[in-house]
Protein backbone atom coordinates (compact mmCIF):
# COMPACT_ATOMS: atom_id res chain seq x y z
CA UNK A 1 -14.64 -135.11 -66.31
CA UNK A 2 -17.92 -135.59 -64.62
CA UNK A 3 -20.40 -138.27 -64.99
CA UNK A 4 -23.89 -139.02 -63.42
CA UNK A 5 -24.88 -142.67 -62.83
CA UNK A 6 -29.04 -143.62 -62.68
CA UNK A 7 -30.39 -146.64 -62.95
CA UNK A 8 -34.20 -147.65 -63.05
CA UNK A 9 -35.65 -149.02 -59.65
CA UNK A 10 -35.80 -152.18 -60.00
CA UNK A 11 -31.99 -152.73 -61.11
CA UNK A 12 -30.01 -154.47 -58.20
CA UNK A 13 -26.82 -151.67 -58.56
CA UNK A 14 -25.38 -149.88 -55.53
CA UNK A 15 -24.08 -146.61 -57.50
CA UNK A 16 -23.48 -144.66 -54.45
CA UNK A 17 -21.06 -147.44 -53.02
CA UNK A 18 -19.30 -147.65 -56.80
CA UNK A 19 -19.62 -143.60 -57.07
CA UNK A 20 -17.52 -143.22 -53.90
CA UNK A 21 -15.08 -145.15 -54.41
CA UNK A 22 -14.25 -144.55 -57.75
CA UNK A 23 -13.98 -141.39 -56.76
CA UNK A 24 -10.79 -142.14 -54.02
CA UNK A 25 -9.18 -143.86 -56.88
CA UNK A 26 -9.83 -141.55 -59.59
CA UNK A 27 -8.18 -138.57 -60.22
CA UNK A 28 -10.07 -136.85 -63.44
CA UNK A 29 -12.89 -138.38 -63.14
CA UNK A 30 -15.60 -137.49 -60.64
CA UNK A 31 -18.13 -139.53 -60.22
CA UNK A 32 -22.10 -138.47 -59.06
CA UNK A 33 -25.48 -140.34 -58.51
CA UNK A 34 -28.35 -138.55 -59.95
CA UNK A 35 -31.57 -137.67 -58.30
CA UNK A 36 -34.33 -137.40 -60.76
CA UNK A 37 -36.38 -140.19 -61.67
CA UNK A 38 -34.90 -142.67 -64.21
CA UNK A 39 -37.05 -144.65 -65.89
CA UNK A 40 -38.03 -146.14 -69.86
CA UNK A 41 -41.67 -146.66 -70.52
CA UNK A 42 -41.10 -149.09 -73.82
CA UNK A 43 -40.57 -152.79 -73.28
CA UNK A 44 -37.52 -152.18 -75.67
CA UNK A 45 -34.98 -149.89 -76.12
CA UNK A 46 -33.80 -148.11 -79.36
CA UNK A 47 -31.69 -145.75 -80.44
CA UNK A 48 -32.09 -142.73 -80.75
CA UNK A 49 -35.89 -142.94 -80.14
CA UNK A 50 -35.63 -143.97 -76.33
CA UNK A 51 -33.14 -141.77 -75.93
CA UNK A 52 -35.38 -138.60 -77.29
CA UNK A 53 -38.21 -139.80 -75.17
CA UNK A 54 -36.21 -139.30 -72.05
CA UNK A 55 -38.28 -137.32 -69.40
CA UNK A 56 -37.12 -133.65 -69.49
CA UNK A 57 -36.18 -134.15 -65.69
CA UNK A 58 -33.49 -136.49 -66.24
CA UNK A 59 -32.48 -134.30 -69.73
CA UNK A 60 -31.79 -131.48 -67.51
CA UNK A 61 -30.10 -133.12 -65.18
CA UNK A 62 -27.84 -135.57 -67.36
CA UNK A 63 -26.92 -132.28 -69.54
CA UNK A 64 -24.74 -130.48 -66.61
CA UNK A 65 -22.28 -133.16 -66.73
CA UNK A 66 -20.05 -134.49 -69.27
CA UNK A 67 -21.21 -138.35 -69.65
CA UNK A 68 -24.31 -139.74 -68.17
CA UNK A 69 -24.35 -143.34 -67.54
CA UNK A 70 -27.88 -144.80 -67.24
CA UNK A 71 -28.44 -148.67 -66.05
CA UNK A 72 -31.53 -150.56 -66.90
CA UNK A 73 -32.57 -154.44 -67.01
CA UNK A 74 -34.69 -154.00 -70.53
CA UNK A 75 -33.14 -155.25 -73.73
CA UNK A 76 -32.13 -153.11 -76.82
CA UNK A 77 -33.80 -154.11 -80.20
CA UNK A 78 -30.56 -154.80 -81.40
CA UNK A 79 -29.39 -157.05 -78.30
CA UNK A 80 -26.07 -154.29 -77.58
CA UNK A 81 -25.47 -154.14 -74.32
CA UNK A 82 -25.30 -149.88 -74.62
CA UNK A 83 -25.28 -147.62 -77.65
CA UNK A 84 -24.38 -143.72 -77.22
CA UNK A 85 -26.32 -140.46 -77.85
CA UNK A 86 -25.29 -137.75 -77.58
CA UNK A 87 -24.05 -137.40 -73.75
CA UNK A 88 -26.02 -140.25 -72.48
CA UNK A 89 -25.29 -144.21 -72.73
CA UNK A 90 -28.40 -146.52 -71.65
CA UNK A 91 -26.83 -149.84 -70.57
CA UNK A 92 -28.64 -153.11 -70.79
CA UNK A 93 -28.55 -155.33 -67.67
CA UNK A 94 -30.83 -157.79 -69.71
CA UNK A 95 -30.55 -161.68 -69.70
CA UNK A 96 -27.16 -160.80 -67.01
CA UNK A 97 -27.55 -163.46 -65.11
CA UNK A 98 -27.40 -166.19 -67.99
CA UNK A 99 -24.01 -163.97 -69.18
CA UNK A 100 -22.40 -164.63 -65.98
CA UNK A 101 -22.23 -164.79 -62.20
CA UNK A 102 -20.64 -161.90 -61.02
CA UNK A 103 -22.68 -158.76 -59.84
CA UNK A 104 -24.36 -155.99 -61.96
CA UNK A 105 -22.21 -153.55 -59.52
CA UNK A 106 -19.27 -155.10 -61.19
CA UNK A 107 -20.52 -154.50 -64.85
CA UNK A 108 -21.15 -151.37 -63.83
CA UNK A 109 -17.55 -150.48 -63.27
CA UNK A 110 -16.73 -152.60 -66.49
CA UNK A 111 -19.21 -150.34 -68.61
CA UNK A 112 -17.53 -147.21 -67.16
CA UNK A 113 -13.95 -148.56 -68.20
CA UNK A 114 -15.12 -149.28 -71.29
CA UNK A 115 -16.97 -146.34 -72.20
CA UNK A 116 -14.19 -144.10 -70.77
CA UNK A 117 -11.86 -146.49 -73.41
CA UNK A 118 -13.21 -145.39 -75.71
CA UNK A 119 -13.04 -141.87 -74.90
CA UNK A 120 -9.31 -142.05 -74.92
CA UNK A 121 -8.98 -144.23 -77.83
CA UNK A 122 -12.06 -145.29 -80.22
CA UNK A 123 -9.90 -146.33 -83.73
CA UNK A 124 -9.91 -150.29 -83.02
CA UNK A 125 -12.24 -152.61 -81.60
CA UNK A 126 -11.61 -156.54 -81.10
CA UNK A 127 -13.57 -158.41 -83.45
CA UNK A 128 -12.24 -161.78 -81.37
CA UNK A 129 -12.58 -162.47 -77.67
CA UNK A 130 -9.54 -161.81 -76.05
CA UNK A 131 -10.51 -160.51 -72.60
CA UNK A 132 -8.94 -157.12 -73.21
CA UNK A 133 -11.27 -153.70 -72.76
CA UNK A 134 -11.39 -153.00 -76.45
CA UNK A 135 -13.30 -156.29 -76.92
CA UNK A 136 -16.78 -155.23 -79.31
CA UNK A 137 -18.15 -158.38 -77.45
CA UNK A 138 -19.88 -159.68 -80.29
CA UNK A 139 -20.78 -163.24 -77.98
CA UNK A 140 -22.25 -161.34 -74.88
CA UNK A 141 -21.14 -164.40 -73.13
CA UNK A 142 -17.80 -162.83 -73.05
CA UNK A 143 -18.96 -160.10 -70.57
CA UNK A 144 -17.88 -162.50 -67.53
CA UNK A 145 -14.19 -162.95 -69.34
CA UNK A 146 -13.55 -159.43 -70.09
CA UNK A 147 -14.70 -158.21 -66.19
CA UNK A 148 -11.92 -161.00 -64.43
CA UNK A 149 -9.36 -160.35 -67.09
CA UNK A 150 -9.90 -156.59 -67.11
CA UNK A 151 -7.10 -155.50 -68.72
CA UNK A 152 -5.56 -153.70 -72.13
CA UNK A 153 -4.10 -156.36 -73.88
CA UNK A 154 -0.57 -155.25 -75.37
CA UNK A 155 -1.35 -154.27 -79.29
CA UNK A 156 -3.90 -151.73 -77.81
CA UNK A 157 -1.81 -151.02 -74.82
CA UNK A 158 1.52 -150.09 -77.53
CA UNK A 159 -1.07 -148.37 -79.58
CA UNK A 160 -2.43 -145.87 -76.83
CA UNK A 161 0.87 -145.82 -75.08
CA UNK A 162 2.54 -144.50 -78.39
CA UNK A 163 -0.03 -142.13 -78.84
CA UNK A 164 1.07 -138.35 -77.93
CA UNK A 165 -2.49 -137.83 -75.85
CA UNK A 166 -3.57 -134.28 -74.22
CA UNK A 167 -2.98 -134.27 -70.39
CA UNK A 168 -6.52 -134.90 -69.86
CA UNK A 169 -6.52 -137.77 -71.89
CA UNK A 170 -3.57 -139.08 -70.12
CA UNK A 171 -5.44 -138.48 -66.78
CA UNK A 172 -7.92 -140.43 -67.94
CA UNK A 173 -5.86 -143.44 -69.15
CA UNK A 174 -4.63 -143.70 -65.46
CA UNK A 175 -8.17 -143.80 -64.48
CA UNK A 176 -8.66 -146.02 -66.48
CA UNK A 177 -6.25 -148.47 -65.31
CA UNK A 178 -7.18 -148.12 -61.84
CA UNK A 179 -10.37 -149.20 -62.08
CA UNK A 180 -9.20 -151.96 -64.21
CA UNK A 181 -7.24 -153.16 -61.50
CA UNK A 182 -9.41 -153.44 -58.79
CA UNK A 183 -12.22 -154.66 -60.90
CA UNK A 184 -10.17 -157.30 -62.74
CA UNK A 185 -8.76 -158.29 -58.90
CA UNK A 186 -12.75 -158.35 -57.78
CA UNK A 187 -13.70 -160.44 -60.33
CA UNK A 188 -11.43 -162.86 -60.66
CA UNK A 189 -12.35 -164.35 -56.74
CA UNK A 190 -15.94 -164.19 -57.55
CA UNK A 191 -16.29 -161.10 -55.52
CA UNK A 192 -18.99 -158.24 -56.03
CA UNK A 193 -17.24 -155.00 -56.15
CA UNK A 194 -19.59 -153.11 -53.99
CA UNK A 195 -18.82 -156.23 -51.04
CA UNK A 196 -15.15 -155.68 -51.22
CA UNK A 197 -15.56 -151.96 -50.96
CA UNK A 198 -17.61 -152.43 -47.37
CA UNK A 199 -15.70 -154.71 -46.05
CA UNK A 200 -12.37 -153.17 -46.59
CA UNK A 201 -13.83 -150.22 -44.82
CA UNK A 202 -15.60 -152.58 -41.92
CA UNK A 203 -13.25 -153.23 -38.69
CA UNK A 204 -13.49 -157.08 -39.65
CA UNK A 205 -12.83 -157.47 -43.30
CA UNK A 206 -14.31 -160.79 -44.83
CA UNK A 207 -11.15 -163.31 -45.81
CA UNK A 208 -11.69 -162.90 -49.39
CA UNK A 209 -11.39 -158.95 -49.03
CA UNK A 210 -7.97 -159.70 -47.52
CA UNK A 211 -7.03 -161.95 -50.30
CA UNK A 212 -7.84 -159.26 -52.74
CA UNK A 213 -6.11 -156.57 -50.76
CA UNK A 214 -3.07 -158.51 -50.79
CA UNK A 215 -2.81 -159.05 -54.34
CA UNK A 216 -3.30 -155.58 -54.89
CA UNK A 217 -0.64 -154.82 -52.73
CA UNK A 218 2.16 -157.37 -54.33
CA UNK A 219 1.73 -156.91 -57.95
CA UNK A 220 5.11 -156.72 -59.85
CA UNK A 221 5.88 -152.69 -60.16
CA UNK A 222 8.01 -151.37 -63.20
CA UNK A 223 10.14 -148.75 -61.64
CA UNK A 224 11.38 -147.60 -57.78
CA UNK A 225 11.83 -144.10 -57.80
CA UNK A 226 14.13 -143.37 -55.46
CA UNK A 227 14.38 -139.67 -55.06
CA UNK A 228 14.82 -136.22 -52.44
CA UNK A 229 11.61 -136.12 -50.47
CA UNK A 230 12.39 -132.27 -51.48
CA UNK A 231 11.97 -133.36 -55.02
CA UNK A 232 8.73 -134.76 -54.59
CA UNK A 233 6.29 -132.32 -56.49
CA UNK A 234 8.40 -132.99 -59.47
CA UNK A 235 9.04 -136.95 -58.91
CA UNK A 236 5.02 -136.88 -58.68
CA UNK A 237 4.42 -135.67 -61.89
CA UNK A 238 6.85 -137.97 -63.54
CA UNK A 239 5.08 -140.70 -62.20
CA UNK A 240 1.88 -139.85 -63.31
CA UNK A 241 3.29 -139.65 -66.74
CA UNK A 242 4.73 -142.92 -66.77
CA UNK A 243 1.60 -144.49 -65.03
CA UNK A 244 -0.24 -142.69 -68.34
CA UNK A 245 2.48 -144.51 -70.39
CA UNK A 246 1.11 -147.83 -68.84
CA UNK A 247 3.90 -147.96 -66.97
CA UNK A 248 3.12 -149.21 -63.08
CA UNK A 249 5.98 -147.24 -61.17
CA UNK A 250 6.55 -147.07 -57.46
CA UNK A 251 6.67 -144.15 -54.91
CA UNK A 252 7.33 -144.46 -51.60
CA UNK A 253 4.28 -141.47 -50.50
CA UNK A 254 1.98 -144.06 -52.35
CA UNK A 255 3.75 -147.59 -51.05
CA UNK A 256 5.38 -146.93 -47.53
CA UNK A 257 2.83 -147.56 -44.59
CA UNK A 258 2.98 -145.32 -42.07
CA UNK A 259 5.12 -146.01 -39.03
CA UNK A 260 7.53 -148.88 -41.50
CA UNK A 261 10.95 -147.70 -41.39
CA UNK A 262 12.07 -146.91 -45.02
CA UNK A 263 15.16 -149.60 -45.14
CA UNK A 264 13.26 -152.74 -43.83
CA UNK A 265 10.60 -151.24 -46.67
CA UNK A 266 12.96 -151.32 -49.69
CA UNK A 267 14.59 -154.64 -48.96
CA UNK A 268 11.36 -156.00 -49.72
CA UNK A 269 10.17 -153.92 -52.27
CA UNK A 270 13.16 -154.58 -54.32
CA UNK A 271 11.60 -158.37 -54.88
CA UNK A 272 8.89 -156.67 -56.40
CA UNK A 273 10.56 -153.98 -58.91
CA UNK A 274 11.47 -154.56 -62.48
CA UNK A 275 13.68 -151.41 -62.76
CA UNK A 276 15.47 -148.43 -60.41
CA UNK A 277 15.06 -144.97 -61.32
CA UNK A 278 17.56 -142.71 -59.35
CA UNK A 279 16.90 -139.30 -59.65
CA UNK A 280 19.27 -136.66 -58.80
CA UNK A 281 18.88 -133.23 -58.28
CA UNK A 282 20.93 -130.23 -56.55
CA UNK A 283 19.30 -131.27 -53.08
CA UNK A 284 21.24 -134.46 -53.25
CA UNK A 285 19.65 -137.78 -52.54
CA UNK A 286 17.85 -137.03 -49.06
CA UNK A 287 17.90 -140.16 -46.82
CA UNK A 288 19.55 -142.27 -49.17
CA UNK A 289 23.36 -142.18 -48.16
CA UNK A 290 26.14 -143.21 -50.34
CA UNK A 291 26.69 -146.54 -48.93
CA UNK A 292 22.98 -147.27 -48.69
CA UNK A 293 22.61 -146.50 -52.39
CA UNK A 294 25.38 -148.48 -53.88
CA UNK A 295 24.22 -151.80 -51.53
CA UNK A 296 20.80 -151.15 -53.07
CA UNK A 297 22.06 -150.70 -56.74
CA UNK A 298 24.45 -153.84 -55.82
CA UNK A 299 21.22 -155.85 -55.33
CA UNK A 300 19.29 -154.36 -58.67
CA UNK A 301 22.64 -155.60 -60.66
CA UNK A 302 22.88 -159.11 -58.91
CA UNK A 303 18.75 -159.64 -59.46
CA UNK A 304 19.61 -158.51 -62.79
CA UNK A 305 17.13 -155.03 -62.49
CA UNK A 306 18.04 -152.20 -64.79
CA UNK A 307 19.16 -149.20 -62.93
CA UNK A 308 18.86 -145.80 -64.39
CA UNK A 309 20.28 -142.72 -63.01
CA UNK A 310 18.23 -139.61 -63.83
CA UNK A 311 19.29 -136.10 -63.95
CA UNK A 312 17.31 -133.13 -62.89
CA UNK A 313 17.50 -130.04 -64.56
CA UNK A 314 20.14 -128.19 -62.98
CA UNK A 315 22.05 -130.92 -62.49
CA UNK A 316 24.89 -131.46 -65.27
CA UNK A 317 26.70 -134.50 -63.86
CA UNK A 318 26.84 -136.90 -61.43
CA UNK A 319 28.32 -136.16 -57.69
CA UNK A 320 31.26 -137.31 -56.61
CA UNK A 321 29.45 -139.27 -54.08
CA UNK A 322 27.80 -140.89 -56.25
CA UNK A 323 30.36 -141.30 -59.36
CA UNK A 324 30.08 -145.22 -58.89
CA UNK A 325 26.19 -144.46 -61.01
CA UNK A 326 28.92 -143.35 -63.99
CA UNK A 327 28.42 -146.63 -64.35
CA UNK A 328 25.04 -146.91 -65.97
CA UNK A 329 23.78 -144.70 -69.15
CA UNK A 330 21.89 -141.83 -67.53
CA UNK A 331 18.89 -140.00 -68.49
CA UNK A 332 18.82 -135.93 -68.23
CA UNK A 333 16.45 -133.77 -67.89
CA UNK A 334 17.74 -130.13 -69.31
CA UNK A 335 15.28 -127.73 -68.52
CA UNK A 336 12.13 -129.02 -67.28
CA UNK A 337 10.70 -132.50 -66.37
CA UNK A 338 8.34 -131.82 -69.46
CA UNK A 339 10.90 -132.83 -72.24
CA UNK A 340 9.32 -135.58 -74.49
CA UNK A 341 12.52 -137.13 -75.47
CA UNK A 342 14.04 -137.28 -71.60
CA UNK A 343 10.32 -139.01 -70.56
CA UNK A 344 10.69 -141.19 -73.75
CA UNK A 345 14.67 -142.51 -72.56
CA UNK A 346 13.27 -142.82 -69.23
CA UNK A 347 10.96 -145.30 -70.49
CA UNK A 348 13.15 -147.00 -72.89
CA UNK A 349 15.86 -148.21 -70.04
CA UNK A 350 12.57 -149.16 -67.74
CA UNK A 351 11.43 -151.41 -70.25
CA UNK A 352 14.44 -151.80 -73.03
CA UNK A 353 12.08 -150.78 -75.95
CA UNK A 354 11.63 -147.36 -77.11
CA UNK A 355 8.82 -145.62 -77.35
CA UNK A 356 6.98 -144.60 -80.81
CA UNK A 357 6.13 -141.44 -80.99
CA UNK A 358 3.66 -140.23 -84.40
């Protein structure tokens, strides 16, 4: 999906910062600044009238992408902070700064998570303030709670996750929770966005930006996938559609540093897992040997962490080196890692409920 971001002159927004990065963490969603001349000549907005008086510049522009994001500091006649038309969204900056400290470059971000929420899901809308993206924010006061919370509270996060989306959609719902993350993060140590982002890429990164970076870093993950290096293309896309489940799984491509040898790396990533996913395929385990593997399962059990031997297709039952997994209910995968109900009994041992599926 591709979206445009403008915003009159005079509002304080960095979008090429925000566009950039968004655009390392973002997978379907491409992010670009525009170049024509944004700008609204009423003192107020409304819809759709502002919206048809557009100048034909920025029409032409804003109609060769799929969403067009436009940021301005006048108020709407109805005090919303953005209605939709069409492909475009005006967004009201107006009266920010009595809302809440943080940065307009952070609301930015929120406005894209919450417009791209929508996209995924638009059938309920809080009515109450509960910090969670599907908020309506009726008390625009609740703008600074909903950008440090930043997160899909767990009745919407059930709903969407039982939900059987298109692959696009499910793209976007990891989107989504990336920039959740990092804005939520952001937020809640007073940070602007657009800050963090230069000084993580300076050579002297402020002490706040480290702060940030490490709790990014140490958040609690769902499920190790330990797997065949060999296996990887197909370990990949299982991930991705357990990260569009919700689900926050690990992967040592994504989580090892280079130059960290991979032992001293899972001792102390097992503090930090909630469940072990150990696929198996006919190229074996790779690195992991058989003693390794039953020490590391011999830690899950003693911290209590569900381990869940998974079976690729081809593979009809466990090896002999390995016939000490016999001990835990497996998963299998018959002919392709696309099968619904294998994905669904995956997620049911990593979290012990099962999903819903309409």
């Amino acid at each position: 999906m591709k979206i445009i971001l403008n915003a009159e002159k005079n509002v304080q927004v960095d979008l090429g910062t925000i566009s950039s990065n968004l655009n390392k963490i973002c997978k379907k969603l491409n992010f670009q600044v525009g170049k024509s001349l944004f700008e609204i000549n009423s003192q107020l907005i409304s819809h759709p009238k502002t919206y048809n008086s557009l100048s034909t510049t920025i029409i032409r522009e804003t109609n060769q992408y799929d969403y067009a994001l436009l940021f301005t500091d006048k108020q709407y006649d109805n005090n919303y902070f953005f209605e939709t038309y069409e492909n475009k969204a005006i967004i009201s900056f107006y009266g920010w700064d009595h809302l809440t400290t943080l940065s307009k470059n952070n609301g930015v971000v929120h406005f894209i998570a919450d417009l791209i929420a929508l996209k995924i899901d638009n059938s309920v809308r809080h009515d109450e303030t509960t910090g969670c993206i599907y908020d309506f924010g009726w008390n625009k006061t609740a703008i600074d709670l909903e950008m440090r919370n930043a997160f899909i509270c767990p009745p919407c996060l059930a709903r969407i996750t039982s939900k059987n989306f298109s692959e696009e959609k499910s793209n976007l719902f990891i989107d989504l929770r990336e920039m959740l993350d990092i804005l939520g993060k952001t937020s809640k140590w007073n940070e602007d966005i657009v800050t963090y982002w230069n000084s993580l890429n300076s050579s002297n990164p402020s002490i706040t930006t480290k702060k940030i970076k490490e709790q990014l870093s140490s958040d609690i993950q769902d499920v190790y996938l330990a797997h065949n290096s060999a296996d990887k293309p197909l370990i990949e896309i299982i991930c991705d559609k357990l990260k569009s489940k919700g689900l926050n799984p690990w992967l040592d491509k994504e989580q090892i540093p280079p130059g960290r040898w991979f032992q001293d790396v899972i001792q102390d990533t097992i503090k930090k897992i909630s469940s072990a996913a150990i696929f198996i395929s006919n190229n074996g385990l790779g690195r992991w040997q058989a003693v390794e593997l039953r020490s590391f399962i011999s830690q899950c059990v003693e911290r209590k962490i569900p381990v869940i031997p998974v079976l690729l297709p081809g593979v009809e039952e466990i090896p002999n080196e390995f016939v000490f997994l016999n001990e835990f209910n497996w998963v299998k995968f018959k002919n392709d890692i696309n099968e619904e109900d294998a994905i669904d009994n995956l997620i049911w041992g990593i979290t012990g409920k099962h999903p819903e599926r309409h």
